[in-house]
PDB file of N, CA and C in Angstrom:
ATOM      1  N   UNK A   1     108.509 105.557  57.410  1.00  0.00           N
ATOM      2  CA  UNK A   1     107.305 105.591  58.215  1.00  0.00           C
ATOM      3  C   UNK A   1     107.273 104.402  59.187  1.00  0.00           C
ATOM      4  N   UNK A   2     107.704 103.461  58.910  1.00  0.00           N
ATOM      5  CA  UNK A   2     107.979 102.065  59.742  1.00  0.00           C
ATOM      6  C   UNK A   2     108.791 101.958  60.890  1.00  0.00           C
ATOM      7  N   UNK A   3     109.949 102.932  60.516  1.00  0.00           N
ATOM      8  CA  UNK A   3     111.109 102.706  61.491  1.00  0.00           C
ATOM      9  C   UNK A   3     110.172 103.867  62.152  1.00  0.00           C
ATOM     10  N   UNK A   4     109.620 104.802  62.359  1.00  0.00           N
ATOM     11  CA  UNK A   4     109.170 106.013  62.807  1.00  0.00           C
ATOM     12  C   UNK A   4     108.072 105.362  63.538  1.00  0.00           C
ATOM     13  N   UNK A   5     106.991 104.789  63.082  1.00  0.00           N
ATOM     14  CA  UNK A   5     105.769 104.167  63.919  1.00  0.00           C
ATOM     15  C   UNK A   5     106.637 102.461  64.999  1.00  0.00           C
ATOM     16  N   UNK A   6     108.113 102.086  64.653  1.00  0.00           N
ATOM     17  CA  UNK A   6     108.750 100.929  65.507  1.00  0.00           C
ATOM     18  C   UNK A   6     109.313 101.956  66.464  1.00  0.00           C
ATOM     19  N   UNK A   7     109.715 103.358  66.482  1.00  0.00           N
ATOM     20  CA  UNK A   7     110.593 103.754  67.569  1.00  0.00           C
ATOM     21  C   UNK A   7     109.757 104.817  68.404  1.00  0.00           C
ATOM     22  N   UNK A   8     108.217 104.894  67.581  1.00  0.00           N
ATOM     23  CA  UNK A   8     107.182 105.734  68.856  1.00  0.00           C
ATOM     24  C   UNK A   8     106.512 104.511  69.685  1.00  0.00           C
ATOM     25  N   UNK A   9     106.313 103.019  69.251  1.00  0.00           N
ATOM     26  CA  UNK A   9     106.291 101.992  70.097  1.00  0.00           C
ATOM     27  C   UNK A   9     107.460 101.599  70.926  1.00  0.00           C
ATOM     28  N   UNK A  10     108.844 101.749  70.262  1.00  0.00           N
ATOM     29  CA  UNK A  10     109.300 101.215  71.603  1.00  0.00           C
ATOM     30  C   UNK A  10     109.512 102.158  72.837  1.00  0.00           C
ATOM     31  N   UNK A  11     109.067 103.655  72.063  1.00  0.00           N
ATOM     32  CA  UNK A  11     109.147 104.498  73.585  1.00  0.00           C
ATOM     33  C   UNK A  11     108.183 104.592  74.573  1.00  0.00           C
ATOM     34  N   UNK A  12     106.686 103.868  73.481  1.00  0.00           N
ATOM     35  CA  UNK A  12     105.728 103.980  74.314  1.00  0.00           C
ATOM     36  C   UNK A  12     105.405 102.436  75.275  1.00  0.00           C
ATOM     37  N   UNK A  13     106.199 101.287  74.898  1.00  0.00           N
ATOM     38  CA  UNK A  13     106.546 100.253  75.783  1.00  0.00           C
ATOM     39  C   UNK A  13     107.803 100.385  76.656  1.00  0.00           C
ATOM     40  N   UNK A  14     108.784 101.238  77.027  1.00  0.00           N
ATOM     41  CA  UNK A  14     109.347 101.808  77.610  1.00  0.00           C
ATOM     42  C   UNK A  14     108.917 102.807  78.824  1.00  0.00           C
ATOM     43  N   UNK A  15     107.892 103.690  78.192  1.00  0.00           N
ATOM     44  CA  UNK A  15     107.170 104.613  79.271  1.00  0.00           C
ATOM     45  C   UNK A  15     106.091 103.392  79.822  1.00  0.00           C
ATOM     46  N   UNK A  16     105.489 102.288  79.683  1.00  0.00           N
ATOM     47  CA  UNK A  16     104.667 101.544  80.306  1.00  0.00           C
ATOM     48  C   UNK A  16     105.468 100.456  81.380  1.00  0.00           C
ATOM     49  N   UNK A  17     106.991  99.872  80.550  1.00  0.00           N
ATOM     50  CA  UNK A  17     107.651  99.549  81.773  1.00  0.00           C
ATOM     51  C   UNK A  17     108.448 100.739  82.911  1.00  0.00           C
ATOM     52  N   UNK A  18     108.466 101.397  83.010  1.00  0.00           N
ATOM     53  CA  UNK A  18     108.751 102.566  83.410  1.00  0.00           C
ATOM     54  C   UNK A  18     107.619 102.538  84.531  1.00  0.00           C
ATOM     55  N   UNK A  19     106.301 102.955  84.181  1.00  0.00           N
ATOM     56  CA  UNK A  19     105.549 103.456  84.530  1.00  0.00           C
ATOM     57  C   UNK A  19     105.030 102.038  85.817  1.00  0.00           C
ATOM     58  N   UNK A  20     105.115 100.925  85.465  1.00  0.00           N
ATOM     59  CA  UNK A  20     104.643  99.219  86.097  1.00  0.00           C
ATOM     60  C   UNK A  20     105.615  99.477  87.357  1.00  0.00           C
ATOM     61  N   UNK A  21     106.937  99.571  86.313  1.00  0.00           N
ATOM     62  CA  UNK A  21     108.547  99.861  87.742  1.00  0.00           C
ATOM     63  C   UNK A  21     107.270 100.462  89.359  1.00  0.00           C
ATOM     64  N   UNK A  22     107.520 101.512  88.696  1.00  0.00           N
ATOM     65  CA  UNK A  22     107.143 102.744  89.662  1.00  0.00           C
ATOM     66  C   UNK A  22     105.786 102.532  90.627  1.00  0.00           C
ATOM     67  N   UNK A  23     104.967 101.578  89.606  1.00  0.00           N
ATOM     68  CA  UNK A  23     103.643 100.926  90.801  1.00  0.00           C
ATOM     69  C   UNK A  23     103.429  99.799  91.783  1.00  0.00           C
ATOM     70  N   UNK A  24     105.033  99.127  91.569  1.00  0.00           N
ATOM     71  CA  UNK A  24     105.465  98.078  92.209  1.00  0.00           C
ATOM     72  C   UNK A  24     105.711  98.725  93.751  1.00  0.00           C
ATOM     73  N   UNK A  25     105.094  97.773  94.411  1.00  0.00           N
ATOM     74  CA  UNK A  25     105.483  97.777  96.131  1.00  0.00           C
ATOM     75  C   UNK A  25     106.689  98.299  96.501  1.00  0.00           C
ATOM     76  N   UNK A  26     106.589  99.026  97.279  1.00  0.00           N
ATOM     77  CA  UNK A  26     108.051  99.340  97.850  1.00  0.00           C
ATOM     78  C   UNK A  26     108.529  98.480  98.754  1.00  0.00           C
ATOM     79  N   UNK A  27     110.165  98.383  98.692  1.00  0.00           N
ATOM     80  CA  UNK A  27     110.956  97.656  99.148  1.00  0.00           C
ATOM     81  C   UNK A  27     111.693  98.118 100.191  1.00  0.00           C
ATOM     82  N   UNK A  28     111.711  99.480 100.665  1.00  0.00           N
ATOM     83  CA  UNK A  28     112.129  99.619 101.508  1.00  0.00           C
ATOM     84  C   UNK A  28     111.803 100.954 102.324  1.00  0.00           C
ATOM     85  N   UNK A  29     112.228 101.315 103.410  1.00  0.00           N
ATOM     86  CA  UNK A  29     111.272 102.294 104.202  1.00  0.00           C
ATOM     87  C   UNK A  29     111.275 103.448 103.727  1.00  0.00           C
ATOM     88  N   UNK A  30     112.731 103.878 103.034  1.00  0.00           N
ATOM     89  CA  UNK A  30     112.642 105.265 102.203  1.00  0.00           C
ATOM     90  C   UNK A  30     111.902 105.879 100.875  1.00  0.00           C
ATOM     91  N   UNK A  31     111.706 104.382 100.563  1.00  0.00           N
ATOM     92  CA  UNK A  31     110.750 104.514  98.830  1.00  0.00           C
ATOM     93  C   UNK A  31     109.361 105.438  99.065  1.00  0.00           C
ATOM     94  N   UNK A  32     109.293 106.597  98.572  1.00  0.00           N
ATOM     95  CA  UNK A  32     108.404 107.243  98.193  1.00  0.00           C
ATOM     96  C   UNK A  32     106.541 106.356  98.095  1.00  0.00           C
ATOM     97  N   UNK A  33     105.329 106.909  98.103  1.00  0.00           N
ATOM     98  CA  UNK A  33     104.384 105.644  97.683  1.00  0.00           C
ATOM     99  C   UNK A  33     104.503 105.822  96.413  1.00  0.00           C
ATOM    100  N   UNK A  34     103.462 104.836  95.739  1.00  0.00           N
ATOM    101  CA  UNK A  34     103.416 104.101  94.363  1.00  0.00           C
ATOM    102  C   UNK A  34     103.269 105.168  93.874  1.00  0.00           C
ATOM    103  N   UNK A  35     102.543 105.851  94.661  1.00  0.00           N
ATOM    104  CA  UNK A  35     101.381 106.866  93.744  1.00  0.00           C
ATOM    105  C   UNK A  35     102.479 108.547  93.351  1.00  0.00           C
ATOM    106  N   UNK A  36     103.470 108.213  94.311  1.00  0.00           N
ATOM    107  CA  UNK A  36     104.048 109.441  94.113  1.00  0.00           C
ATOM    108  C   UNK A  36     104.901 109.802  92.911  1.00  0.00           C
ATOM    109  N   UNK A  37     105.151 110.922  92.246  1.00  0.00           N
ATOM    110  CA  UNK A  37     105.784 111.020  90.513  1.00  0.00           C
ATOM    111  C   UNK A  37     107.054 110.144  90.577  1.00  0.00           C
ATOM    112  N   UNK A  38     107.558 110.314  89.410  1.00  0.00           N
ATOM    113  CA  UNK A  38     109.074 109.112  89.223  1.00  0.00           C
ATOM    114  C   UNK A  38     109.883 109.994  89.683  1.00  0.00           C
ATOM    115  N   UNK A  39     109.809 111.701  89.593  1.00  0.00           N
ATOM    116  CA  UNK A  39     110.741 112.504  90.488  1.00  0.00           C
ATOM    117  C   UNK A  39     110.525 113.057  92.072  1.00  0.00           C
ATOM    118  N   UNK A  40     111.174 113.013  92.619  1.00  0.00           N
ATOM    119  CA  UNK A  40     110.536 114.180  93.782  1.00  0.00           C
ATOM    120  C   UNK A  40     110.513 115.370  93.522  1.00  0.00           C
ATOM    121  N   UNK A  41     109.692 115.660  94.260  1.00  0.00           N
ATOM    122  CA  UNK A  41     109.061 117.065  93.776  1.00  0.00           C
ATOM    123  C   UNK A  41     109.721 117.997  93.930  1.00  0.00           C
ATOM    124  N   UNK A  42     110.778 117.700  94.746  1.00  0.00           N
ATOM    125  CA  UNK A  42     111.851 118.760  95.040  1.00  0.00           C
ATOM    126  C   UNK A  42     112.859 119.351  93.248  1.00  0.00           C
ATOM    127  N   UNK A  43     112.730 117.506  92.908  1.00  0.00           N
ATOM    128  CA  UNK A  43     113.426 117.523  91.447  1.00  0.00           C
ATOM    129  C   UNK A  43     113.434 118.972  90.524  1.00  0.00           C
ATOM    130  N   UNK A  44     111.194 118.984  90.779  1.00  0.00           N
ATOM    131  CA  UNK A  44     110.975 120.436  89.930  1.00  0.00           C
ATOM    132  C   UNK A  44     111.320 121.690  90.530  1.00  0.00           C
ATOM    133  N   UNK A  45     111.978 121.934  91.860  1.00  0.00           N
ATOM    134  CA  UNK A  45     111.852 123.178  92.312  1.00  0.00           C
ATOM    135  C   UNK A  45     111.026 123.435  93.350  1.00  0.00           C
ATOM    136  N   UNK A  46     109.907 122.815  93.149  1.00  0.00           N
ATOM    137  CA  UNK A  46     108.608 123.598  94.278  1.00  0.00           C
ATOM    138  C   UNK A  46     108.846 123.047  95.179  1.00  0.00           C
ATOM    139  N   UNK A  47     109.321 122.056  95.711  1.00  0.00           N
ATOM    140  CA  UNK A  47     109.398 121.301  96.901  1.00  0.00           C
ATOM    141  C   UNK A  47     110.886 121.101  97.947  1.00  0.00           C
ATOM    142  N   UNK A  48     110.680 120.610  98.953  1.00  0.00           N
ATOM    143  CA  UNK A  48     112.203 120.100  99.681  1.00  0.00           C
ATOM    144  C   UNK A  48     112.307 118.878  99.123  1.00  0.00           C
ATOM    145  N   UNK A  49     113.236 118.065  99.017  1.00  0.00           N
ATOM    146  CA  UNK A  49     113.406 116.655  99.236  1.00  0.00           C
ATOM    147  C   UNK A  49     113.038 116.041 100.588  1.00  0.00           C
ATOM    148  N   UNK A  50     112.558 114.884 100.615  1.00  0.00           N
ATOM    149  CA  UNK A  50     111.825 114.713 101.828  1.00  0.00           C
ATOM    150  C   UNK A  50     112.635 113.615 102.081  1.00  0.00           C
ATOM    151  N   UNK A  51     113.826 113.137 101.056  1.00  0.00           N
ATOM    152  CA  UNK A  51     114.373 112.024 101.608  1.00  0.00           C
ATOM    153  C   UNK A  51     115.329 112.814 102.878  1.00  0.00           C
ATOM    154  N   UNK A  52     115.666 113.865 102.167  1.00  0.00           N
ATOM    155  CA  UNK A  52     116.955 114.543 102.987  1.00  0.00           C
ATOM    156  C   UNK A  52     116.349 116.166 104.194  1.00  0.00           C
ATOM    157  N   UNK A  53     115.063 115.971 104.244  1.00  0.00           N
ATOM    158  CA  UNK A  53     114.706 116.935 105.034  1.00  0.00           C
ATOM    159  C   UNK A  53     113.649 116.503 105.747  1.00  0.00           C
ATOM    160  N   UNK A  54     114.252 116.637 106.856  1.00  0.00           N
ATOM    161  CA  UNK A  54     112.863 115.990 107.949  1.00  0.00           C
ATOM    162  C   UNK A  54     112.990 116.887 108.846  1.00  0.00           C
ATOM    163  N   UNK A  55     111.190 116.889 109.720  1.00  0.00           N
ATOM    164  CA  UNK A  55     110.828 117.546 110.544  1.00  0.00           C
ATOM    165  C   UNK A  55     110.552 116.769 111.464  1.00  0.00           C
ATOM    166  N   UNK A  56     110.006 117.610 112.794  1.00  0.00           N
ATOM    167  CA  UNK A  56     109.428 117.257 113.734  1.00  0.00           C
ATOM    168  C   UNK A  56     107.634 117.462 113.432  1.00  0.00           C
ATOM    169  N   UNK A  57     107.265 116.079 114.279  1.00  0.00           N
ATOM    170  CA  UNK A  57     105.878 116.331 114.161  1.00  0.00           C
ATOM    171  C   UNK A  57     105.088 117.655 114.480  1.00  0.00           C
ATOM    172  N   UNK A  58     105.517 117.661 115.353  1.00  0.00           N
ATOM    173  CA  UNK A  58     104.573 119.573 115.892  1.00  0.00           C
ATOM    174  C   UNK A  58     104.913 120.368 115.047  1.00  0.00           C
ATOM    175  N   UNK A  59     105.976 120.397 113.590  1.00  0.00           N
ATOM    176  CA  UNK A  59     106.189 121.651 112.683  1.00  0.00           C
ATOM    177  C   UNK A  59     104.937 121.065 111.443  1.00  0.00           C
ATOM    178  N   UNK A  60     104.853 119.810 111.576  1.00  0.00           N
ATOM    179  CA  UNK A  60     103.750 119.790 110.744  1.00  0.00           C
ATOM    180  C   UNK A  60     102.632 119.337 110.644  1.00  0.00           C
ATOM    181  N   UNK A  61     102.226 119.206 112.187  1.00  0.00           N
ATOM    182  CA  UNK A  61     100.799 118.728 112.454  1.00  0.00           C
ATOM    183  C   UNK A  61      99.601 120.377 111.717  1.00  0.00           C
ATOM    184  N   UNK A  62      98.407 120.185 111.656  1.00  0.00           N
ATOM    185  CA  UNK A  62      97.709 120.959 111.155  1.00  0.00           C
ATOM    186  C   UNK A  62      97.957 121.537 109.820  1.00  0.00           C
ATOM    187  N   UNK A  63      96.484 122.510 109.923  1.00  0.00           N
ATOM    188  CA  UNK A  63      96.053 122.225 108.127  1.00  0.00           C
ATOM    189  C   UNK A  63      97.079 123.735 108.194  1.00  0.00           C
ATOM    190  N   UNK A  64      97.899 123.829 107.247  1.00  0.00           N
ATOM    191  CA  UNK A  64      98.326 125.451 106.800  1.00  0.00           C
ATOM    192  C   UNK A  64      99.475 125.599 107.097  1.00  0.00           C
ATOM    193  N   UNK A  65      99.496 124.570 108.455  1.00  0.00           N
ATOM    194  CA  UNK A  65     101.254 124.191 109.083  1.00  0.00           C
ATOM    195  C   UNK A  65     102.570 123.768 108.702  1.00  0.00           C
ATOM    196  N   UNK A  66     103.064 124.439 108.284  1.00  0.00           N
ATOM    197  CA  UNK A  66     104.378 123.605 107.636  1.00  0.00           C
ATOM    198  C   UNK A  66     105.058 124.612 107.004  1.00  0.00           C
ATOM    199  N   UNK A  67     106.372 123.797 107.329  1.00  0.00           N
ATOM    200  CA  UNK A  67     107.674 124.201 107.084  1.00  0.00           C
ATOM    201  C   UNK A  67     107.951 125.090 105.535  1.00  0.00           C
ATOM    202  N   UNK A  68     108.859 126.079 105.311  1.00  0.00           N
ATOM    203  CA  UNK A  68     108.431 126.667 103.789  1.00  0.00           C
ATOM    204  C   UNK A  68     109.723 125.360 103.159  1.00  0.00           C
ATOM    205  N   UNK A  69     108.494 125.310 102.168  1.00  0.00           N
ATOM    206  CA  UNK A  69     109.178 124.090 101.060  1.00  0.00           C
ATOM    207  C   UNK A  69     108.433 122.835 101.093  1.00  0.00           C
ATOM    208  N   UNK A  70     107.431 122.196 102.404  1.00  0.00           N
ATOM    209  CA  UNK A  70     107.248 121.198 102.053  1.00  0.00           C
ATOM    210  C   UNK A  70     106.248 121.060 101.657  1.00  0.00           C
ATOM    211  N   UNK A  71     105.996 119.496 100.891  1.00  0.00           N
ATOM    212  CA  UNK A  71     104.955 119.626  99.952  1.00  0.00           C
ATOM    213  C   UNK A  71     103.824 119.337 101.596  1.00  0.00           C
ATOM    214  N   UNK A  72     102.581 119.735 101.045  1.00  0.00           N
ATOM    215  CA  UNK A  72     101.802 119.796 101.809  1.00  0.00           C
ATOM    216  C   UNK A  72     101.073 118.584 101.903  1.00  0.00           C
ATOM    217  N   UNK A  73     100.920 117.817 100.623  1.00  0.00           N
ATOM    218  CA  UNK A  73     100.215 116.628 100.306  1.00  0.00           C
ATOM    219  C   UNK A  73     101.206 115.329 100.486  1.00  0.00           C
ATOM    220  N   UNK A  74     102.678 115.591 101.569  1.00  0.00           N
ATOM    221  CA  UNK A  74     102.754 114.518 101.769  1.00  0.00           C
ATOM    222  C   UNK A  74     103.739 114.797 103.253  1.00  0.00           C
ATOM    223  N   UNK A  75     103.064 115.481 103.530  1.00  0.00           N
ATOM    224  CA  UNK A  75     103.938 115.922 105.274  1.00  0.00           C
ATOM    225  C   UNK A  75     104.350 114.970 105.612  1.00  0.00           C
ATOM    226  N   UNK A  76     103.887 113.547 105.634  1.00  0.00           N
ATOM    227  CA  UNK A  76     104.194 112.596 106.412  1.00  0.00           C
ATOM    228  C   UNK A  76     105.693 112.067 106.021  1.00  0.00           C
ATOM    229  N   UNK A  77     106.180 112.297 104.955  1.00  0.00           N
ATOM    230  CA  UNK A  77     107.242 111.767 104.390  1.00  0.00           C
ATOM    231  C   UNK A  77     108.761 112.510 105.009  1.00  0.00           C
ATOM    232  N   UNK A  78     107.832 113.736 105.727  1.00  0.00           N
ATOM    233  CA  UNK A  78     109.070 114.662 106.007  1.00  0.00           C
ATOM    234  C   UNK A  78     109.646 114.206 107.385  1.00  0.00           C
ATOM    235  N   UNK A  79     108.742 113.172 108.000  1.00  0.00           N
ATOM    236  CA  UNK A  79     108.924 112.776 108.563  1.00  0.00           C
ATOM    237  C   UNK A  79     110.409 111.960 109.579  1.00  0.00           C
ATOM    238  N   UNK A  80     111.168 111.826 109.944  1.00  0.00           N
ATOM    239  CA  UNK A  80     112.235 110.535 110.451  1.00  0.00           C
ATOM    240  C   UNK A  80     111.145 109.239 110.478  1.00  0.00           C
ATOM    241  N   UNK A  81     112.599 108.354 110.922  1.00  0.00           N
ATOM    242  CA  UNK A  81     111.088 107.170 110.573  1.00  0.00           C
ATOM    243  C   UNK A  81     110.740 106.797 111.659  1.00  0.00           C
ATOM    244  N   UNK A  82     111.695 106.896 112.561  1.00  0.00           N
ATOM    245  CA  UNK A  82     111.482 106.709 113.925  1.00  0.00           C
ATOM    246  C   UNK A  82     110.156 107.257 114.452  1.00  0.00           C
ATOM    247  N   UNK A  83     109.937 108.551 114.194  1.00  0.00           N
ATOM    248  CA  UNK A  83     108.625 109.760 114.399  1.00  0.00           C
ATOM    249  C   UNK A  83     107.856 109.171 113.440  1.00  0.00           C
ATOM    250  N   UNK A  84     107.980 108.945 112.231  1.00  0.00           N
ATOM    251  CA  UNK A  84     107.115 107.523 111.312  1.00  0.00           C
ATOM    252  C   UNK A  84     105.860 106.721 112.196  1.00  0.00           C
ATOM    253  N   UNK A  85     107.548 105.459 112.875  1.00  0.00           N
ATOM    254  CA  UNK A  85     106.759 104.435 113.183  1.00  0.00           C
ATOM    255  C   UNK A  85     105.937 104.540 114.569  1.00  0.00           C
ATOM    256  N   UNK A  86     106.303 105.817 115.457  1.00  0.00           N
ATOM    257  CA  UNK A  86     105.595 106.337 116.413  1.00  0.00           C
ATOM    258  C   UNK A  86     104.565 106.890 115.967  1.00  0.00           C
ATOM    259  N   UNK A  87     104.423 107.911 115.270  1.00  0.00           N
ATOM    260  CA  UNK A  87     103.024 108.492 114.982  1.00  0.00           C
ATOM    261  C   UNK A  87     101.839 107.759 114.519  1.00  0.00           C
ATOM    262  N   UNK A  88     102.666 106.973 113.488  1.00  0.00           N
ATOM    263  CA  UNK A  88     101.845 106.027 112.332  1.00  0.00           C
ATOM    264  C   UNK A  88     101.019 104.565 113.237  1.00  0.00           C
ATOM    265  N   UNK A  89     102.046 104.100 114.409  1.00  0.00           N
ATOM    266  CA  UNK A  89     102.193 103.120 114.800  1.00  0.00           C
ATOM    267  C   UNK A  89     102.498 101.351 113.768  1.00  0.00           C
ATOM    268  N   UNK A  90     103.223 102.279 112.612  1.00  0.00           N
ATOM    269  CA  UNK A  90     103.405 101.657 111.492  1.00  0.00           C
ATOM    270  C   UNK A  90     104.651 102.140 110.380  1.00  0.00           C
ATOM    271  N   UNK A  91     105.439 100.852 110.015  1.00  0.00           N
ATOM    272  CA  UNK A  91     106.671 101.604 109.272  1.00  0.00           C
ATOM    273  C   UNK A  91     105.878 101.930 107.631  1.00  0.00           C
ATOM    274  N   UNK A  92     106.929 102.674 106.865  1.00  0.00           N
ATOM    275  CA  UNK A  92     106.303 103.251 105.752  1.00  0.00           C
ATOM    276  C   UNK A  92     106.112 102.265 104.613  1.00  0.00           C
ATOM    277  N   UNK A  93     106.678 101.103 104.848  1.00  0.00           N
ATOM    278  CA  UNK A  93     106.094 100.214 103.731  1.00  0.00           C
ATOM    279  C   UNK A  93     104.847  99.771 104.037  1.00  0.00           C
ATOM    280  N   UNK A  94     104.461  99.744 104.965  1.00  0.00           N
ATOM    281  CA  UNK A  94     102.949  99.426 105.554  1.00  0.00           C
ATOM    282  C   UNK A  94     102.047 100.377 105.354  1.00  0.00           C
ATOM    283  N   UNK A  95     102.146 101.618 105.536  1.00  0.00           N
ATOM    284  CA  UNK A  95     101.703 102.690 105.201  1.00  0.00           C
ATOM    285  C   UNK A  95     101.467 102.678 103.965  1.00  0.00           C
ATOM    286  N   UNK A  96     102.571 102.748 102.900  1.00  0.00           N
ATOM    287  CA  UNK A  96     102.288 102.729 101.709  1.00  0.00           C
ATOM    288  C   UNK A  96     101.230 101.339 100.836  1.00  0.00           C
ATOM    289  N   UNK A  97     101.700 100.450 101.892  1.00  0.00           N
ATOM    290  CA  UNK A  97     100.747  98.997 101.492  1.00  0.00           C
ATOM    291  C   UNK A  97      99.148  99.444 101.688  1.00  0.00           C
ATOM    292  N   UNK A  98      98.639 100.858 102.125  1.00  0.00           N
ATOM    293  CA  UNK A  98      97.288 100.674 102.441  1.00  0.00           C
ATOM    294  C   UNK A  98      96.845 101.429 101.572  1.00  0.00           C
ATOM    295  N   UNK A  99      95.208 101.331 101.190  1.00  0.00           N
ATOM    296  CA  UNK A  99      94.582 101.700 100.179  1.00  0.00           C
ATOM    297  C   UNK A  99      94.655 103.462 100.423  1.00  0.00           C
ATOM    298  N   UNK A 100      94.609 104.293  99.538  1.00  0.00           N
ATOM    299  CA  UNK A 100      94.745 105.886  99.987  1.00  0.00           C
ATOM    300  C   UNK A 100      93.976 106.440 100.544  1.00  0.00           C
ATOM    301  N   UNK A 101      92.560 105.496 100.567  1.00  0.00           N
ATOM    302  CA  UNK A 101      91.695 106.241 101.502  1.00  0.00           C
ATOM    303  C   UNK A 101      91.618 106.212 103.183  1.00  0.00           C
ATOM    304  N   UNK A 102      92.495 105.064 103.297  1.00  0.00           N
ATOM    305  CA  UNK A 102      93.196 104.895 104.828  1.00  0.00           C
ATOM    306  C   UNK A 102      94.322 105.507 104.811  1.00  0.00           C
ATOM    307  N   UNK A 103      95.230 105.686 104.146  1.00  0.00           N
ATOM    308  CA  UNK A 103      96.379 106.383 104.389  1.00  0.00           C
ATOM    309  C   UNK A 103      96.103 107.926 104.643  1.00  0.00           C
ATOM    310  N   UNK A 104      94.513 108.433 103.939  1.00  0.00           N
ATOM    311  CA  UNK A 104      94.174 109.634 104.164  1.00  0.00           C
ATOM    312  C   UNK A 104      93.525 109.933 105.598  1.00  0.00           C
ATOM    313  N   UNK A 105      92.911 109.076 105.876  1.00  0.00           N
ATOM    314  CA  UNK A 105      92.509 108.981 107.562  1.00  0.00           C
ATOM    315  C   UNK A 105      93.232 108.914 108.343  1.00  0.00           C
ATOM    316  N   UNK A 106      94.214 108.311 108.502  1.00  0.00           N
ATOM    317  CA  UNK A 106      95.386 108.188 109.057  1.00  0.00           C
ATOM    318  C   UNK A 106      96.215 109.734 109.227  1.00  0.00           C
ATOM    319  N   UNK A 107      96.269 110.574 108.064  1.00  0.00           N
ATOM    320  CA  UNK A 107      96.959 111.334 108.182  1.00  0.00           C
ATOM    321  C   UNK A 107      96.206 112.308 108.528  1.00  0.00           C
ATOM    322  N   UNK A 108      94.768 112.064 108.649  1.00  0.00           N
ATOM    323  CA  UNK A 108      93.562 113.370 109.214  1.00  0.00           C
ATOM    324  C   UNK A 108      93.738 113.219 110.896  1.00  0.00           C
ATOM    325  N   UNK A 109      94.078 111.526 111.070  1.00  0.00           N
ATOM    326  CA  UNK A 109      93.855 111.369 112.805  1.00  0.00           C
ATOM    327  C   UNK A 109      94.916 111.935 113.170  1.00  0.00           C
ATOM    328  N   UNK A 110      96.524 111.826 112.803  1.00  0.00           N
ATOM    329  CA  UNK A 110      97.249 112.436 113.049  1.00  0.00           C
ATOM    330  C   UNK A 110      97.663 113.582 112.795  1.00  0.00           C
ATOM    331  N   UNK A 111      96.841 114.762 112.470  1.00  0.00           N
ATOM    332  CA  UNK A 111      97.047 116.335 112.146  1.00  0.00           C
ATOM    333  C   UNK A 111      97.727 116.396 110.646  1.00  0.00           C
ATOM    334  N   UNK A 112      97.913 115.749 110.246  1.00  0.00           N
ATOM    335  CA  UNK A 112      98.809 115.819 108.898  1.00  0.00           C
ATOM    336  C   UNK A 112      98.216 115.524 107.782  1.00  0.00           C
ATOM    337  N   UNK A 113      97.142 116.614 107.760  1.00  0.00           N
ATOM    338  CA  UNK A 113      96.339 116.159 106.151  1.00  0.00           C
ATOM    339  C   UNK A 113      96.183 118.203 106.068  1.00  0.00           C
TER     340      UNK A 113
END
């Protein structure tokens, strides 16, 4: 019962460093935000990879608009970064540095919510 209640703690201090990893700032322009799962969503099936599939803004400005496959709740990622730091007037670690309720305005001013 000991070794059984020591190895459901160390998985459950494992899933908490795990979980800290993943809420840490991103380091670089491709990192997903904090908030997004430890997989891409593509991982499960329902989605494209957004590291490896990008659009043009006009395929995914507006509500309903978009490409088949991408997730809808994060168009912006499908982004290049170049079209990024133009649209955004901001690269994606900055983006991701802002609270979600600006990152959601942001993506309402620019058609992409």
């Amino acid at each position: 019962a000991d070794e059984e209640a020591a190895k459901k703690k160390a998985a459950e201090e494992e899933a908490a460093k795990k979980k800290a990893a993943e809420a840490a700032p991103a380091k670089t322009e491709e990192a997903p935000p904090a908030a997004a799962p430890a997989t891409p969503a593509a991982a499960s099936g329902d989605y494209l990879d957004f590291a490896s599939n990008k659009f043009p803004l006009s395929e995914l400005q507006g509500v309903g608009n978009r490409p088949d496959g991408v997730d809808p709740t994060k168009k912006e990622q499908y982004l290049s970064d170049e079209e990024f730091q133009q649209t955004f007037s901001m690269d994606r670690v900055a983006f991701v540095g802002m609270a979600a309720w600006k990152q959601k305005r942001e993506k309402e001013r620019t058609g992409l919510f």
